[in-house]
Protein backbone atom coordinates (compact mmCIF):
# COMPACT_ATOMS: atom_id res chain seq x y z
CA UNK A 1 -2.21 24.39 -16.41
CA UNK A 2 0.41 22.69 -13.88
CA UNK A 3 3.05 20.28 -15.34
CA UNK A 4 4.65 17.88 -13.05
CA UNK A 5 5.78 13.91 -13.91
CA UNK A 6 4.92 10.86 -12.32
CA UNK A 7 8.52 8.38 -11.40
CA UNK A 8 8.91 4.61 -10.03
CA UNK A 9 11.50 5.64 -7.42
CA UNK A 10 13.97 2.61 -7.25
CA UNK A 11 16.94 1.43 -6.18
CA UNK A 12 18.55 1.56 -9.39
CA UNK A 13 17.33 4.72 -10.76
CA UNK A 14 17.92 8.48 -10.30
CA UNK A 15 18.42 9.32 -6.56
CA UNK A 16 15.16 11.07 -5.47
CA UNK A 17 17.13 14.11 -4.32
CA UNK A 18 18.76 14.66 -7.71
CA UNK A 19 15.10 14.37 -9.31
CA UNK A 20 13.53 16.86 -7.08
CA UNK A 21 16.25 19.22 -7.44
CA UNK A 22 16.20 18.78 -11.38
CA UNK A 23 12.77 19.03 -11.86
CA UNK A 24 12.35 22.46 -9.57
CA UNK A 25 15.15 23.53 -11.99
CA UNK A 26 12.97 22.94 -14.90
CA UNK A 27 9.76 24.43 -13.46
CA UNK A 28 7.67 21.46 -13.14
CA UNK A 29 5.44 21.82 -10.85
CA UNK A 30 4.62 18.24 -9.24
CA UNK A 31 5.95 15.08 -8.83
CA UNK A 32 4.19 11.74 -7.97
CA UNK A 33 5.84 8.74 -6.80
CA UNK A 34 3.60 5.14 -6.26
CA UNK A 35 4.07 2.64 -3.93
CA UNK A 36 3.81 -1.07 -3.68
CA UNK A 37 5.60 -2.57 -0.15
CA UNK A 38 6.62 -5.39 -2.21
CA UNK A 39 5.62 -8.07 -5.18
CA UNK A 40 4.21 -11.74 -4.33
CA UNK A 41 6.20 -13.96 -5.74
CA UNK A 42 3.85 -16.68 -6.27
CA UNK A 43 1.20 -13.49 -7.74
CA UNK A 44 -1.81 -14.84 -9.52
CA UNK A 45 -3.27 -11.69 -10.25
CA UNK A 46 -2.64 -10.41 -13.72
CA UNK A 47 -0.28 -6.92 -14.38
CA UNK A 48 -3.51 -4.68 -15.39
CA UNK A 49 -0.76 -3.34 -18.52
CA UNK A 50 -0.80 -6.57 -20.00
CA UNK A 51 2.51 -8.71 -20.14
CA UNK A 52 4.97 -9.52 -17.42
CA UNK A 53 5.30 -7.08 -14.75
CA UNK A 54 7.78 -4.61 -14.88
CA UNK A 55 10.75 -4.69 -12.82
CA UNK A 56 10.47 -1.44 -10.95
CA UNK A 57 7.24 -2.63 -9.44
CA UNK A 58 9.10 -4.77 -6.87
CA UNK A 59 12.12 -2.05 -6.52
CA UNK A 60 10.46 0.45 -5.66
CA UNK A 61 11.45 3.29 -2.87
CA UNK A 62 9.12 3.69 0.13
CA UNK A 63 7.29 7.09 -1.35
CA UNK A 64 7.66 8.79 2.19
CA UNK A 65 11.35 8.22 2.65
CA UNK A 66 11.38 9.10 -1.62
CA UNK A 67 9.27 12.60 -1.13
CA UNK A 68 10.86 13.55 1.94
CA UNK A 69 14.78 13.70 0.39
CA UNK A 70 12.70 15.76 -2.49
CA UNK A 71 11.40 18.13 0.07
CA UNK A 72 15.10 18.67 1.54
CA UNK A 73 16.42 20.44 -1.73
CA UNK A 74 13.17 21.98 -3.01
CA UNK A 75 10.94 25.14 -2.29
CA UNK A 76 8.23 24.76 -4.34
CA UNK A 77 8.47 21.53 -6.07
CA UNK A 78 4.68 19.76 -4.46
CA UNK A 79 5.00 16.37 -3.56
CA UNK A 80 2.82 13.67 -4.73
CA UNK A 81 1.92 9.97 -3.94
CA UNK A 82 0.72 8.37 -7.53
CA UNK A 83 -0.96 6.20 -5.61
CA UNK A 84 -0.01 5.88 -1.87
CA UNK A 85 -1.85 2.01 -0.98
CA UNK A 86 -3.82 3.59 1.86
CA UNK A 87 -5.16 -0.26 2.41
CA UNK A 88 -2.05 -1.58 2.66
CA UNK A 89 -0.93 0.84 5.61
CA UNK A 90 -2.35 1.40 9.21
CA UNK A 91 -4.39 4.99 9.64
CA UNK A 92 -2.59 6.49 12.56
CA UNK A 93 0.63 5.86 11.06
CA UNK A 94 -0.08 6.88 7.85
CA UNK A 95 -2.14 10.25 8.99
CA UNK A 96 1.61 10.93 10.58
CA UNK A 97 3.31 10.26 8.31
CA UNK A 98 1.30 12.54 5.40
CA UNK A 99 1.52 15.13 8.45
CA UNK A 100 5.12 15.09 8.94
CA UNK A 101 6.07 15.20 5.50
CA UNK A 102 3.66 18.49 4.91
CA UNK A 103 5.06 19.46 7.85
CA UNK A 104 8.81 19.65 6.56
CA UNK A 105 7.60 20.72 3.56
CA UNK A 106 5.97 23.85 4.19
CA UNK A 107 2.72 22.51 2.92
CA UNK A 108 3.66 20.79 -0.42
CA UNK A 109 1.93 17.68 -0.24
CA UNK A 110 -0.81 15.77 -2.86
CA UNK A 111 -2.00 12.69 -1.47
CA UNK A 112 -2.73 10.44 -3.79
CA UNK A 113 -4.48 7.42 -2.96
CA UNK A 114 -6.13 4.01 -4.66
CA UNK A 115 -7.33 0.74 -3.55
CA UNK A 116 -4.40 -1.63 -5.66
CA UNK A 117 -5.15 -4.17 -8.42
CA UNK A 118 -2.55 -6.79 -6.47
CA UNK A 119 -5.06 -9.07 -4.60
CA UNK A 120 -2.15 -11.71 -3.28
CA UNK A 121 -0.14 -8.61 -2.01
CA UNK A 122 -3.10 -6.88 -0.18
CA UNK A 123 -3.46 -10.28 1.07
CA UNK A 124 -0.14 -10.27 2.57
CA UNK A 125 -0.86 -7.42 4.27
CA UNK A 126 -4.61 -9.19 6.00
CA UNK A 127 -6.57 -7.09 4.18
CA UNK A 128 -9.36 -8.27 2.09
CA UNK A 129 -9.65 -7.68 -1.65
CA UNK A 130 -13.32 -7.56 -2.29
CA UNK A 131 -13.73 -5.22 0.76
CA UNK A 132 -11.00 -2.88 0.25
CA UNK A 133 -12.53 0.20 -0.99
CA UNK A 134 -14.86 0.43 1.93
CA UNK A 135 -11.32 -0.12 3.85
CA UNK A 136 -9.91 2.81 2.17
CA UNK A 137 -12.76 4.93 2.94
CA UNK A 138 -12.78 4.47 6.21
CA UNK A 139 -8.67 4.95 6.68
CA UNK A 140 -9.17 8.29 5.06
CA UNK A 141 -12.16 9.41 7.04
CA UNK A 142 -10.13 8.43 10.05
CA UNK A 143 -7.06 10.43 8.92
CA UNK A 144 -9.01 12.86 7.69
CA UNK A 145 -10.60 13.48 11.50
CA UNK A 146 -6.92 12.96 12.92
CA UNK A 147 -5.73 15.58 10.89
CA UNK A 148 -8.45 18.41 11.67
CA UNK A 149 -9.66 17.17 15.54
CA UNK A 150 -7.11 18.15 18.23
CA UNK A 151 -9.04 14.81 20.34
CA UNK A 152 -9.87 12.41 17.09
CA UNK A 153 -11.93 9.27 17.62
CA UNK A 154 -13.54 6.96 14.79
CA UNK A 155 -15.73 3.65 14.89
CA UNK A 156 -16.47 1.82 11.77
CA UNK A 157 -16.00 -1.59 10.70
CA UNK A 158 -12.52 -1.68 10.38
CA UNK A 159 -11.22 1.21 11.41
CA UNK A 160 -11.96 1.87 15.51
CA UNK A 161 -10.15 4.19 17.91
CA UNK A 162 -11.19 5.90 20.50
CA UNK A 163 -9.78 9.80 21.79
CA UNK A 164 -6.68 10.46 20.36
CA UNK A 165 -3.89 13.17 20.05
CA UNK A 166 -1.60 12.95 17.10
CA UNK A 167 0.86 16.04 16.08
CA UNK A 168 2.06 17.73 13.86
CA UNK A 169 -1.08 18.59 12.12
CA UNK A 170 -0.71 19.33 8.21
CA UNK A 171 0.03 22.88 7.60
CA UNK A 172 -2.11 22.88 4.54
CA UNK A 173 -6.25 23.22 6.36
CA UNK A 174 -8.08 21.53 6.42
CA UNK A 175 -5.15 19.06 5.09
CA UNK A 176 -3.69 17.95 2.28
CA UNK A 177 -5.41 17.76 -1.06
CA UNK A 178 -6.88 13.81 -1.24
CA UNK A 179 -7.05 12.50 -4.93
CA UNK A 180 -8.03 9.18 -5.80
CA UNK A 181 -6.64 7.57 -8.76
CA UNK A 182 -9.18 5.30 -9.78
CA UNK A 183 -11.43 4.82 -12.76
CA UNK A 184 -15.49 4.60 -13.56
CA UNK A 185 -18.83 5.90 -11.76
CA UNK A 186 -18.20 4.23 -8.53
CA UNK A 187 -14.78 5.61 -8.32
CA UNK A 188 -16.56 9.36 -9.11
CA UNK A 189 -19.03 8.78 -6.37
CA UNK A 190 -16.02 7.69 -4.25
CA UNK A 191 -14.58 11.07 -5.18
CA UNK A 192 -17.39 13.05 -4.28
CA UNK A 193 -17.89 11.41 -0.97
CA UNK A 194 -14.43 11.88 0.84
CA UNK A 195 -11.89 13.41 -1.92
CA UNK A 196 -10.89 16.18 -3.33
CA UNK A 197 -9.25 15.30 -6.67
CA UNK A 198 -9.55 12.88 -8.89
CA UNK A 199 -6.49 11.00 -10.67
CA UNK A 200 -7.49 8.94 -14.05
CA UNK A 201 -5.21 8.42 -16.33
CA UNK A 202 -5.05 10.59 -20.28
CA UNK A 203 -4.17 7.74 -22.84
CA UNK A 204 -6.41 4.83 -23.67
CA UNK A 205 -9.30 7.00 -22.15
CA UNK A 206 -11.23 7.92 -25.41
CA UNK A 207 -14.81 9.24 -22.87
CA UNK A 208 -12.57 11.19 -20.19
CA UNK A 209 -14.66 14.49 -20.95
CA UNK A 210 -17.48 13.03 -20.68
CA UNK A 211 -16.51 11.61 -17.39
CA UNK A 212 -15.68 14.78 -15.89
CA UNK A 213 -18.65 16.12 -16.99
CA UNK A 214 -20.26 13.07 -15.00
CA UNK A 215 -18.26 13.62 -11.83
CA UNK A 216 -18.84 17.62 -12.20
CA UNK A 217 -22.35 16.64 -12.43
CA UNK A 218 -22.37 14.46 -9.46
CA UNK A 219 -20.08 16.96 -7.41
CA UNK A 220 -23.20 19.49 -8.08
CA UNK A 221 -25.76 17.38 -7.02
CA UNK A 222 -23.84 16.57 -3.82
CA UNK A 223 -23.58 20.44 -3.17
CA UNK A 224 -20.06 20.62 -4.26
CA UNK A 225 -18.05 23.03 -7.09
CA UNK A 226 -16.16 21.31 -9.95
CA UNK A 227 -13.27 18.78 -8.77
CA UNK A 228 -9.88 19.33 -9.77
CA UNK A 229 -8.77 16.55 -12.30
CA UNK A 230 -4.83 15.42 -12.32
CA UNK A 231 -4.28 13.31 -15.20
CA UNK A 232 -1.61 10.46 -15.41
CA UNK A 233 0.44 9.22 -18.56
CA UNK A 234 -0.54 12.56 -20.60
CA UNK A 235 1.21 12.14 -24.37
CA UNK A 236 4.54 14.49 -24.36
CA UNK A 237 3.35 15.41 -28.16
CA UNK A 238 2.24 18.88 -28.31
CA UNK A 239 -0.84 17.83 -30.68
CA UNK A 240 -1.62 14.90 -28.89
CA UNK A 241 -1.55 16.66 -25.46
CA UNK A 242 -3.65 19.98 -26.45
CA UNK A 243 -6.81 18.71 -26.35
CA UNK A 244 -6.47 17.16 -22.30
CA UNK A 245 -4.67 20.65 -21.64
CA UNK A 246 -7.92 22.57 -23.35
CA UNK A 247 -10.25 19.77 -20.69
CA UNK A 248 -12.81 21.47 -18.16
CA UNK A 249 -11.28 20.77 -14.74
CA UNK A 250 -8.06 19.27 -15.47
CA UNK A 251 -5.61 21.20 -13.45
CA UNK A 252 -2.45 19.23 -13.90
CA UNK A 253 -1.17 16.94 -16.57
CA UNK A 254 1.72 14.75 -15.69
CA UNK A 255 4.60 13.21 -17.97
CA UNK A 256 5.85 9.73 -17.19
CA UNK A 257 9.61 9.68 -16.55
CA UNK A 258 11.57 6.38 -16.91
CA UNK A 259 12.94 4.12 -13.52
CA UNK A 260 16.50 4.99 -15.10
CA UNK A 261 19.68 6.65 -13.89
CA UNK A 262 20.13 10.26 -14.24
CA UNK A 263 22.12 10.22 -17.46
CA UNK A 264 19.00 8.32 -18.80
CA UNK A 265 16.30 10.72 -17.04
CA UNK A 266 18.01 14.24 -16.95
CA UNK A 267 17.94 14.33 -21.26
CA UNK A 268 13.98 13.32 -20.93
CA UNK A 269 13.35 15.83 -18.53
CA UNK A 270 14.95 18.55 -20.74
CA UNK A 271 12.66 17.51 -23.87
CA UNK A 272 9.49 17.39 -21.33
CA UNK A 273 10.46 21.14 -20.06
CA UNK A 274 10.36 22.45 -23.95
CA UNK A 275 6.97 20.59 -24.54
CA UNK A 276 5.68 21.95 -20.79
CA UNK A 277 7.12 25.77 -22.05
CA UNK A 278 4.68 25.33 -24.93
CA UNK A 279 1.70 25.35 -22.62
CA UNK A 280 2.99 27.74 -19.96
């Protein structure tokens, strides 16, 4: 089992340099940043937690710019977006920018992707709500060609280009691991189309084995072998976390770890790394 944390990178929180460093120290495996560009002011859409939004939603670091000061004092540490808003962000740029970072890394990236629940701040960005998960599939196809085609073209409905050269290319081949944090049967068949992980979060999902069974079922049908399974917000209690640990195809559990400053986050970390020796 891998042990890594998922951390709102802010502007008022630990410095994503002192994080990576401190959780290589540790021996955590992974860590996952998200990403939102910014927060509508005038949002109609409700927080899907419940309750007013939390501030670090609107502070947040640009996860690029976050994971690469990560990859500058690490060696090992893999570096994950927990969720990167692939519909929010043009292809080309994107598939260079997930290429450059693996590129400085030495091959250490997870990209994590999702469709957003924030309709006014897709909006923002001319994309359209009800139509962005075809949107998102065909970004990643598009990347996905960019990133293994020395001459890539792609024609779909949104996405369109035609021969194009775009370096570097990711070191990991084909290229990075794509995981899609997302939740129910479409979002398996999603995963079994054009992923290769699948990100759903631990608490408040009572039927999670039997939805891996369903997606391991699926990924059979399709001609596939079992999908790798990182799960979000796992419970740092040792009871309450051996039973996802003990899950068919769950590969990495991750701990969530406070937008705070490093007095606040360097004590929880220490904690996390006893529960995480437990397991090891």
């Amino acid at each position: 089992m891998k042990f890594g944390v998922y951390h709102f990178s802010t502007d008022y929180s630990i410095q994503p340099a002192a994080l990576g460093r401190a959780l290589e120290e540790r021996g955590f495996e992974s860590v996952f940043v998200p990403e939102h560009t910014h927060i509508p002011a005038n949002r109609a859409t409700p927080y899907p937690g419940g309750g007013e939004l939390p501030l670090h939603y609107s502070h947040t670091v640009d996860p690029f710019v976050a994971l690469a000061a990560m990859a500058g004092v690490t060696e090992r540490l893999m570096l994950g977006t927990g969720i990167c808003l692939v519909v929010e962000r043009d292809p080309i740029v994107l598939a260079k920018e997930v290429a450059s970072l693996d590129h400085i890394s030495g091959g250490r990236v997870l990209f994590g992707i999702g469709g957003g629940w924030n309709r006014e701040e897709l909006e923002h960005h001319g994309g359209d709500f009800d139509q962005r998960w075809k949107l998102l599939r065909e970004r990643v196809e598009a990347m996905q060609r960019i990133w293994t085609q020395e001459e890539a073209s792609y024609h779909g409905e949104f996405v369109n280009f035609e021969r194009i050269w775009s370096w570097p290319k990711p070191v990991q081949k084909p290229y990075p691991p794509v995981i899609l944090g997302s939740d129910g049967t479409l979002a398996m068949k999603r995963v079994v189309r054009y992923c290769d992980g699948w990100i759903p979060f631990a608490r408040g999902n009572e039927n999670l084995p039997d939805k891996i069974a369903q997606l391991n079922a699926m990924a059979a049908a399709a001609g596939r072998g079992p999908i790798a399974v990182t799960l979000f917000n796992t419970p740092s209690d040792p009871a309450r976390l051996e039973p996802f640990v003990a899950m068919p195809s769950v590969e990495r559990c991750l701990f969530a770890v406070p937008s705070e400053s490093a007095d606040q986050v360097l004590p929880r970390l220490d904690a996390l790394a006893k529960v995480m020796g437990r397991f090891a």
